[in-house]
PDB file of N, CA and C in Angstrom:
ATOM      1  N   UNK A   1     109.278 -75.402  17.445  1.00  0.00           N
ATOM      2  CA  UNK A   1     109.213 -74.817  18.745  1.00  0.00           C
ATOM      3  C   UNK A   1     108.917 -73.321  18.629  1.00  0.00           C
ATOM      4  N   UNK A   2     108.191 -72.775  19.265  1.00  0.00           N
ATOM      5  CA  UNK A   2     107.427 -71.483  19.480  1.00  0.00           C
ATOM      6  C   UNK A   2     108.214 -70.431  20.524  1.00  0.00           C
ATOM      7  N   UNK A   3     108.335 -69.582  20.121  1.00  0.00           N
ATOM      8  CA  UNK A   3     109.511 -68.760  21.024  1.00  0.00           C
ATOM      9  C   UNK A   3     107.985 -67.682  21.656  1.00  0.00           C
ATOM     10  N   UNK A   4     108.348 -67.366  22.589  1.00  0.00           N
ATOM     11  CA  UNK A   4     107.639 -66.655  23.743  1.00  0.00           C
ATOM     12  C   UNK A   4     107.872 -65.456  23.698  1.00  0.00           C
ATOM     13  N   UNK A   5     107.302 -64.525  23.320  1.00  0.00           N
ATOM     14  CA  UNK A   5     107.910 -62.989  23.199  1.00  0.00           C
ATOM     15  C   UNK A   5     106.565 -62.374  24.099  1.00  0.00           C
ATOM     16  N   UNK A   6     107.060 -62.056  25.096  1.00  0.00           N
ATOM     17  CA  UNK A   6     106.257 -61.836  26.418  1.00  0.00           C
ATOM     18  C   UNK A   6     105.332 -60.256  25.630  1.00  0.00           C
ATOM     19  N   UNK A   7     106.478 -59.320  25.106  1.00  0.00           N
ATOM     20  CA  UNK A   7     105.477 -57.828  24.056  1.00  0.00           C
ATOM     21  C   UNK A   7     104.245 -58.404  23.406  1.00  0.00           C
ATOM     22  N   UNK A   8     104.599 -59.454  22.828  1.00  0.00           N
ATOM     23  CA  UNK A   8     103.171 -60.038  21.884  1.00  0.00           C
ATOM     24  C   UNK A   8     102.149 -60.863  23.187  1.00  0.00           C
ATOM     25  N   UNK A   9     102.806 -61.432  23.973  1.00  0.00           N
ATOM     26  CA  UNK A   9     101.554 -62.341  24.485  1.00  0.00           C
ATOM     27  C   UNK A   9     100.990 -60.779  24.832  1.00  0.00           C
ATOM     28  N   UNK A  10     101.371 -60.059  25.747  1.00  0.00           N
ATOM     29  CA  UNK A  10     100.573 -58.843  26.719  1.00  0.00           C
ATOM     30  C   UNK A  10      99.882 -57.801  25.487  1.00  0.00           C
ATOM     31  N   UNK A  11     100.286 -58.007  24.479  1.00  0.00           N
ATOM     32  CA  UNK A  11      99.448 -57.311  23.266  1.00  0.00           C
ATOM     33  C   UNK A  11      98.373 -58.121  23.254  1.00  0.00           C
ATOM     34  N   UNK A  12      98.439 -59.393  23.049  1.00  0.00           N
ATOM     35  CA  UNK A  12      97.324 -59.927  23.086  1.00  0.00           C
ATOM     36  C   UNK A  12      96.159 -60.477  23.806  1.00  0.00           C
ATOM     37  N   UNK A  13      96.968 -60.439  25.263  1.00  0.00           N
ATOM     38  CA  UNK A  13      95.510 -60.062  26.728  1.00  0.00           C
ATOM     39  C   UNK A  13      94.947 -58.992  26.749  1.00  0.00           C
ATOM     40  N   UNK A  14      96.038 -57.787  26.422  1.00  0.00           N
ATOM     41  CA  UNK A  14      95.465 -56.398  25.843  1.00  0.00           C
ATOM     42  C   UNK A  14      93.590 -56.140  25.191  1.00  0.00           C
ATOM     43  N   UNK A  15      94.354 -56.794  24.005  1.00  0.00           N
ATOM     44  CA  UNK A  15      93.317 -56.939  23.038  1.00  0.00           C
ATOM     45  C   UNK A  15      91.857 -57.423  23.457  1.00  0.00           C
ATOM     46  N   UNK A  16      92.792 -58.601  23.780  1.00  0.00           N
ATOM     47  CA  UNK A  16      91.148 -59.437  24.232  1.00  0.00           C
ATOM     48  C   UNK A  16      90.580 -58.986  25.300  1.00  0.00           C
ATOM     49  N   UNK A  17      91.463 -58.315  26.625  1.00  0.00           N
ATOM     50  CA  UNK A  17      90.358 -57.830  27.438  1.00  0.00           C
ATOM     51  C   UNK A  17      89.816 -56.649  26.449  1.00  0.00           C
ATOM     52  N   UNK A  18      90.362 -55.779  26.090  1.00  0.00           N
ATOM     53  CA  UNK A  18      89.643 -54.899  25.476  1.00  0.00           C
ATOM     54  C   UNK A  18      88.338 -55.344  24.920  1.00  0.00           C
ATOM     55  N   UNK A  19      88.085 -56.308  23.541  1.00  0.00           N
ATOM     56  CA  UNK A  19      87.218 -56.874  23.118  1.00  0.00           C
ATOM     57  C   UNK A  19      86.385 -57.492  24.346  1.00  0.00           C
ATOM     58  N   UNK A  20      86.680 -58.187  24.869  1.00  0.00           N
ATOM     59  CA  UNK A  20      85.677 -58.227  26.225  1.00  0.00           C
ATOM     60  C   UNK A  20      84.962 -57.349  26.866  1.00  0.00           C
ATOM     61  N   UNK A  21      85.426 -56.035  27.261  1.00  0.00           N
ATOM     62  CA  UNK A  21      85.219 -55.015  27.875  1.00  0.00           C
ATOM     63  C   UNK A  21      84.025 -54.080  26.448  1.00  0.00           C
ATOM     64  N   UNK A  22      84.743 -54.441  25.517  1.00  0.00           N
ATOM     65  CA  UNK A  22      84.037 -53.577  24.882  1.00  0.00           C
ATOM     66  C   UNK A  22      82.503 -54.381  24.460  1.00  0.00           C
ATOM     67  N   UNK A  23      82.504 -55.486  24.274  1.00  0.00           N
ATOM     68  CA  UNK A  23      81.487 -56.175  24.468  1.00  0.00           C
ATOM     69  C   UNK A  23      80.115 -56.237  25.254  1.00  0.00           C
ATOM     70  N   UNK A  24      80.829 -56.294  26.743  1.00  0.00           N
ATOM     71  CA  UNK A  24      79.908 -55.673  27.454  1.00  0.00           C
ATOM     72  C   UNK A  24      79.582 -54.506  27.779  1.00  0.00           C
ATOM     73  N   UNK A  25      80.694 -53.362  27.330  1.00  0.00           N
ATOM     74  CA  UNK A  25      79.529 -51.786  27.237  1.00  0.00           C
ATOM     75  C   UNK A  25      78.523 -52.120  26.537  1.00  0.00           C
ATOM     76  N   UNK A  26      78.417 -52.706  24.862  1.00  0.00           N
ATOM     77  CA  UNK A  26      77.552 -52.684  24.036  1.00  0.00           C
ATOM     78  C   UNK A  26      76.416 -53.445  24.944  1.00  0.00           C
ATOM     79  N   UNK A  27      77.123 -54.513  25.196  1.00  0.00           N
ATOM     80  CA  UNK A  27      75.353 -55.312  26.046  1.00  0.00           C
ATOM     81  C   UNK A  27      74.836 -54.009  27.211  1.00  0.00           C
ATOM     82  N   UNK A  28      75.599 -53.686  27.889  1.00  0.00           N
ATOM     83  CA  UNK A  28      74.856 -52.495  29.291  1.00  0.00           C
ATOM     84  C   UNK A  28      74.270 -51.814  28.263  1.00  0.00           C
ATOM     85  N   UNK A  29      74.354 -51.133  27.409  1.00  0.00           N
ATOM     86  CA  UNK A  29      74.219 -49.883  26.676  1.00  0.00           C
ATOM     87  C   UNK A  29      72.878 -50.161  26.161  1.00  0.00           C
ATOM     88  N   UNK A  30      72.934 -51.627  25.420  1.00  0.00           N
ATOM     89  CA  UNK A  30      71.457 -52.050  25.160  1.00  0.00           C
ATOM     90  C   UNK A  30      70.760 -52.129  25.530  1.00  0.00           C
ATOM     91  N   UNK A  31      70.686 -52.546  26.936  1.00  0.00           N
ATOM     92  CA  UNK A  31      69.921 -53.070  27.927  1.00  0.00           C
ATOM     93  C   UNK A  31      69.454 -51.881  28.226  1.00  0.00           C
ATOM     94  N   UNK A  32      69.840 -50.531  28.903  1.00  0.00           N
ATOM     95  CA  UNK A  32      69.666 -49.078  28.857  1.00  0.00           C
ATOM     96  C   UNK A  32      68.845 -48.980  28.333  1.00  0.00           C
ATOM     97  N   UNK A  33      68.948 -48.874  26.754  1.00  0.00           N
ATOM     98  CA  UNK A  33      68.258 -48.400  25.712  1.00  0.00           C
ATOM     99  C   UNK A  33      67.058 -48.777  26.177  1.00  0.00           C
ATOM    100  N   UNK A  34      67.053 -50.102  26.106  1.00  0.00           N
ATOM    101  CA  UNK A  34      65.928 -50.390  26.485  1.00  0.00           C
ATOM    102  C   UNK A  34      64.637 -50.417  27.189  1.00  0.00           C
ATOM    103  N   UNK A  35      65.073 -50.561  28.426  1.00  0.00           N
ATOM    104  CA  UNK A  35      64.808 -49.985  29.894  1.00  0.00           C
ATOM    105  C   UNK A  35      64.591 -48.464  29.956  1.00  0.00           C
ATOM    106  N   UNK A  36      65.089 -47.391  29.523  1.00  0.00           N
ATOM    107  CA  UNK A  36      64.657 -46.359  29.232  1.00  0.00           C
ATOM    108  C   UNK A  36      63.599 -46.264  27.885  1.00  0.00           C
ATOM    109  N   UNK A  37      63.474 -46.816  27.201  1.00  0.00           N
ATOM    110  CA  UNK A  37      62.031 -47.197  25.867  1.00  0.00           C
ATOM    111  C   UNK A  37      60.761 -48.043  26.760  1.00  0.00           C
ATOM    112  N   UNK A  38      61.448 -48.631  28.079  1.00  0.00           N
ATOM    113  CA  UNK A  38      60.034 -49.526  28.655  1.00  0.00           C
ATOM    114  C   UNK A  38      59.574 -48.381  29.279  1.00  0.00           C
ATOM    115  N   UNK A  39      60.414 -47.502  30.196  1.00  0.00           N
ATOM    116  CA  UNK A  39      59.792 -46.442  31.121  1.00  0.00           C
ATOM    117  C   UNK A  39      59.433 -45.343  30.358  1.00  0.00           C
ATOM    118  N   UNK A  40      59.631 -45.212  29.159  1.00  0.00           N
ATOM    119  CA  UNK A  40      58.848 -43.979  28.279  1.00  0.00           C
ATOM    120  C   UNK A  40      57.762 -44.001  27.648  1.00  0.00           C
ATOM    121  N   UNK A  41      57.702 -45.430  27.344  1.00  0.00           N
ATOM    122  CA  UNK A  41      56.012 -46.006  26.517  1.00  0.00           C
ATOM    123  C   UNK A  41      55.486 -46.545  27.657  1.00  0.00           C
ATOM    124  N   UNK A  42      55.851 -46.830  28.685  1.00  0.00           N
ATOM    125  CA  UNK A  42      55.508 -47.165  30.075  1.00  0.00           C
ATOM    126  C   UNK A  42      53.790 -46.190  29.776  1.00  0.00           C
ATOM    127  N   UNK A  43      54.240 -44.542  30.215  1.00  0.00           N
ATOM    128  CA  UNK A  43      53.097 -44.339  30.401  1.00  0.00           C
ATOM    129  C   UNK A  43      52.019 -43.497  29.838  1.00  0.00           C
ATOM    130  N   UNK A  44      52.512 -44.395  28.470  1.00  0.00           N
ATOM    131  CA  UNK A  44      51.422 -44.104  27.327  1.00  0.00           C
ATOM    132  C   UNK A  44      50.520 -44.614  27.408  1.00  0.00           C
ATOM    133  N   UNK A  45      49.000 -44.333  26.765  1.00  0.00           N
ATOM    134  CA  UNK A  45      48.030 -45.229  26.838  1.00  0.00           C
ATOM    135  C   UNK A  45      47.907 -45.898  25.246  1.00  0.00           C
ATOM    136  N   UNK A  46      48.203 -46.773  25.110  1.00  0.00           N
ATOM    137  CA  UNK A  46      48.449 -47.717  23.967  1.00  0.00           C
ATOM    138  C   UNK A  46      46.976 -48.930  23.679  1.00  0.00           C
ATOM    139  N   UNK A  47      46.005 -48.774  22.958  1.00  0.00           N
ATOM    140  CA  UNK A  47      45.121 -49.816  22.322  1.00  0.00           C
ATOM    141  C   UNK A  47      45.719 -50.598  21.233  1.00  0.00           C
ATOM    142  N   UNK A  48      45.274 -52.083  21.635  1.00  0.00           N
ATOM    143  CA  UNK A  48      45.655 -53.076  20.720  1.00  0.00           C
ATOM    144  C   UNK A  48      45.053 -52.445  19.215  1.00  0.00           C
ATOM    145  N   UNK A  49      45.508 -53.525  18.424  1.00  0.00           N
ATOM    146  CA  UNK A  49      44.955 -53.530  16.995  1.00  0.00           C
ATOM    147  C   UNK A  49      43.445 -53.843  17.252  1.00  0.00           C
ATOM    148  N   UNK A  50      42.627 -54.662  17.964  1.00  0.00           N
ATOM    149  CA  UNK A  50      41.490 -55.497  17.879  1.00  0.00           C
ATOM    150  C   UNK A  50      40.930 -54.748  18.786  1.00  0.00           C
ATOM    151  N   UNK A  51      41.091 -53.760  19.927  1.00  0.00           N
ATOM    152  CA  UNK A  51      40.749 -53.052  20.196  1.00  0.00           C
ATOM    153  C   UNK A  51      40.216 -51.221  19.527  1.00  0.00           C
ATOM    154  N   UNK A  52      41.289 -51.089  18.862  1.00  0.00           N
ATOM    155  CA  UNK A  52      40.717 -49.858  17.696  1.00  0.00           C
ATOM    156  C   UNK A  52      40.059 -50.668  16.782  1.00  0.00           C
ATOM    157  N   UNK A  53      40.050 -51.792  16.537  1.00  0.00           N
ATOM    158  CA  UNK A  53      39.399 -51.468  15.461  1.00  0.00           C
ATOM    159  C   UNK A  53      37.880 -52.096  15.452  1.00  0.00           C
ATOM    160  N   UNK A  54      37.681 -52.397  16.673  1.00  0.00           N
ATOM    161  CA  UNK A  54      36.277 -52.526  17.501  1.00  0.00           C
ATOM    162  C   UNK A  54      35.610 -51.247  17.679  1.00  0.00           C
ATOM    163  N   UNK A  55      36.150 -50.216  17.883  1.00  0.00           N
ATOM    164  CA  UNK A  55      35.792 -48.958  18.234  1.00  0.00           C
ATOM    165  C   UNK A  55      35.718 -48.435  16.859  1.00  0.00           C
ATOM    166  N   UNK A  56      36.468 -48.445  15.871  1.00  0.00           N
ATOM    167  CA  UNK A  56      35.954 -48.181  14.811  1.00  0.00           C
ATOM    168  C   UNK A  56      34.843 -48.437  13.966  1.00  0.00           C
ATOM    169  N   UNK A  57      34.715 -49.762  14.342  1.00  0.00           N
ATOM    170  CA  UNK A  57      33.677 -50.830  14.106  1.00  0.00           C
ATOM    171  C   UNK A  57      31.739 -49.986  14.657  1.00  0.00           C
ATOM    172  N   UNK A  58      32.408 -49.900  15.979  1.00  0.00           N
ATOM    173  CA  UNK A  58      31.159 -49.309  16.489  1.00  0.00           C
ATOM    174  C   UNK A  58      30.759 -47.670  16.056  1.00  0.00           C
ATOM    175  N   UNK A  59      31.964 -47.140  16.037  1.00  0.00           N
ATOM    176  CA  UNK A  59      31.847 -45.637  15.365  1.00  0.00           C
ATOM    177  C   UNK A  59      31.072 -45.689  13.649  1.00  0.00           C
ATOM    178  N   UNK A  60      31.603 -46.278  13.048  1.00  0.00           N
ATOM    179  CA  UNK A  60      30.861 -46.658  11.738  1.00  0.00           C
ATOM    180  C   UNK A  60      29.529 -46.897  11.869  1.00  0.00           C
ATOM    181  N   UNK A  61      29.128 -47.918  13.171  1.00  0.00           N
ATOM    182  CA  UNK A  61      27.629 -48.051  12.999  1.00  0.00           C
ATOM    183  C   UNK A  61      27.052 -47.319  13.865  1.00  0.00           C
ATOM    184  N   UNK A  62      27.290 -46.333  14.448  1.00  0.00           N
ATOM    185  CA  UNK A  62      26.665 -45.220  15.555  1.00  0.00           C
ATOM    186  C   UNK A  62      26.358 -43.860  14.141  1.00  0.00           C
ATOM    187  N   UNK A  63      27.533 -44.103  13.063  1.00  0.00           N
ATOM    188  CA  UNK A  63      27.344 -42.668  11.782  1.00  0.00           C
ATOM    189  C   UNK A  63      26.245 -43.167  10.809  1.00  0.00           C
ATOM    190  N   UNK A  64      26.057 -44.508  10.588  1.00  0.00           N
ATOM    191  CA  UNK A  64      24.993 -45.223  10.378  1.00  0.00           C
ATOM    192  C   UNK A  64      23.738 -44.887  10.709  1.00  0.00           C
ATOM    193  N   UNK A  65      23.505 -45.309  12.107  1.00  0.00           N
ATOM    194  CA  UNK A  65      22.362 -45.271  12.771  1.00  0.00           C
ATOM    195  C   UNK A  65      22.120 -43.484  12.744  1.00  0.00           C
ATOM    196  N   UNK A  66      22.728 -42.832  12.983  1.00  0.00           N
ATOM    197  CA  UNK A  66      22.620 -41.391  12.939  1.00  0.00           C
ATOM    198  C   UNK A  66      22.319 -40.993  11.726  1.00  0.00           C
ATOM    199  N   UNK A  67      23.063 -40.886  10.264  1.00  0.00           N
ATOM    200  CA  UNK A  67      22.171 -40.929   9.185  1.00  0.00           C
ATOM    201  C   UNK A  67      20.835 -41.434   8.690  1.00  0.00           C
ATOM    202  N   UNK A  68      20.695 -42.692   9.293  1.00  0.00           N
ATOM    203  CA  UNK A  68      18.817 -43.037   9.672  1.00  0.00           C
ATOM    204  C   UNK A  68      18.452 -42.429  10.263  1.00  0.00           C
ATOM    205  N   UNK A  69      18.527 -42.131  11.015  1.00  0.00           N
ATOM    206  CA  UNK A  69      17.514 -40.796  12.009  1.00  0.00           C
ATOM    207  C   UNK A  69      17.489 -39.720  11.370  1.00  0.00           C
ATOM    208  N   UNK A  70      18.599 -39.096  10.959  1.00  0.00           N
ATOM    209  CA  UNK A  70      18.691 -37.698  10.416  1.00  0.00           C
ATOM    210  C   UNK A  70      17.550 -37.924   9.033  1.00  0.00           C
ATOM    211  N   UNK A  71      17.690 -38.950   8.444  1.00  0.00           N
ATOM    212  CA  UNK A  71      16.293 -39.812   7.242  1.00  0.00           C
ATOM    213  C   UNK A  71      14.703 -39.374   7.441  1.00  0.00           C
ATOM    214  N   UNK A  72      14.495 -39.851   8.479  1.00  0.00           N
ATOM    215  CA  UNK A  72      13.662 -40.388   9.493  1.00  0.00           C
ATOM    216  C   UNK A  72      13.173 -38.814  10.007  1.00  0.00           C
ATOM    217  N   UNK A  73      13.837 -38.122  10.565  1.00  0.00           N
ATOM    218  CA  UNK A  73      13.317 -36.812  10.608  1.00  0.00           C
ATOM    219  C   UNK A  73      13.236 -36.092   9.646  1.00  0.00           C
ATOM    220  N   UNK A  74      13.788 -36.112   8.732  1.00  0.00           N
ATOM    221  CA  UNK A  74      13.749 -35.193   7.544  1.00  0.00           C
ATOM    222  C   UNK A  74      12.523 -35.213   6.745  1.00  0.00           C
ATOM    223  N   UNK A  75      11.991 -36.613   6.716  1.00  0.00           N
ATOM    224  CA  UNK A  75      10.617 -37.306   6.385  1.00  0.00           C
ATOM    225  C   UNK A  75       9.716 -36.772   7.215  1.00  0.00           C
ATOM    226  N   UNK A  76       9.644 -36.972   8.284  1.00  0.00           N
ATOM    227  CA  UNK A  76       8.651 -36.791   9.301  1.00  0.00           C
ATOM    228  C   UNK A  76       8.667 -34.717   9.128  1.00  0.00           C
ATOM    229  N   UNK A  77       9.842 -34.040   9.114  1.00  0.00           N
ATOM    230  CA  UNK A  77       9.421 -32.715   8.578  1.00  0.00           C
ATOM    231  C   UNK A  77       8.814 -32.122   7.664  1.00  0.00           C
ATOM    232  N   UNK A  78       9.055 -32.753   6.787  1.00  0.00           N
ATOM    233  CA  UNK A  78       8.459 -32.762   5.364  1.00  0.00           C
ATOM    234  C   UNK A  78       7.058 -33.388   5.487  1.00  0.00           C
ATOM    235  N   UNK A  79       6.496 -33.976   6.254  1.00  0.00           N
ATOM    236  CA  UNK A  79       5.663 -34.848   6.197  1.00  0.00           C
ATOM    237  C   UNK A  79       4.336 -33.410   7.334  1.00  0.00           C
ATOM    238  N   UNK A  80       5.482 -33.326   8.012  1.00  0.00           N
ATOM    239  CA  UNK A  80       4.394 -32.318   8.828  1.00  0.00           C
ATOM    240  C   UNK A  80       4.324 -30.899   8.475  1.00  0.00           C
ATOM    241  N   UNK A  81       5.455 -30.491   7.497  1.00  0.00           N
ATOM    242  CA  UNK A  81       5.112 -29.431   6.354  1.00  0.00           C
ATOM    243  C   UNK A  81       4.180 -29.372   5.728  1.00  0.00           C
ATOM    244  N   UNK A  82       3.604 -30.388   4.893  1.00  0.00           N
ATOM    245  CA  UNK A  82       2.836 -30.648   3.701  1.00  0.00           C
ATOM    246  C   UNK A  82       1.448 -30.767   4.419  1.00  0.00           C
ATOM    247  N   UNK A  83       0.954 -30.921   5.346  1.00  0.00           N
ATOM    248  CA  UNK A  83      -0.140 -30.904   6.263  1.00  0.00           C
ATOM    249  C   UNK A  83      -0.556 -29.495   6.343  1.00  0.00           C
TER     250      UNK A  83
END
């Protein structure tokens, strides 16, 4: 038989609301965190991966095509030098 010592039970609703309580600060607190990280990258302008690297893609062949030309005239100067 279990004797009832009313100090220990109320220590131990104590506790557990505590642990309860403290539980859910941590969840609000997260949730916060969070919600303040959505409204801060909110209004960034952010490109995917497959998006930069399409643009990179095209930047590479625009420095390309521009070194052919820069070719291409350099020839054609030389070409109307020597005339």
């Amino acid at each position: 038989m279990q004797s009832q010592n009313p100090m220990i039970a109320d220590f131990v609703k104590l506790a557990n609301s505590a642990a309860g309580t403290f539980a859910g600060m941590t969840r609000e607190a997260r949730e916060s965190a969070r919600e303040r990280l959505k409204e801060a990258f909110g209004g960034m302008d952010f490109v995917s991966r497959e998006e930069f690297d399409t643009v990179k893609l095209m930047a590479q062949r625009a420095r390309e095509e521009n070194d052919a030309l820069k070719a291409r005239i350099e020839a054609l100067e030389a070409k109307l030098a020597g005339k």
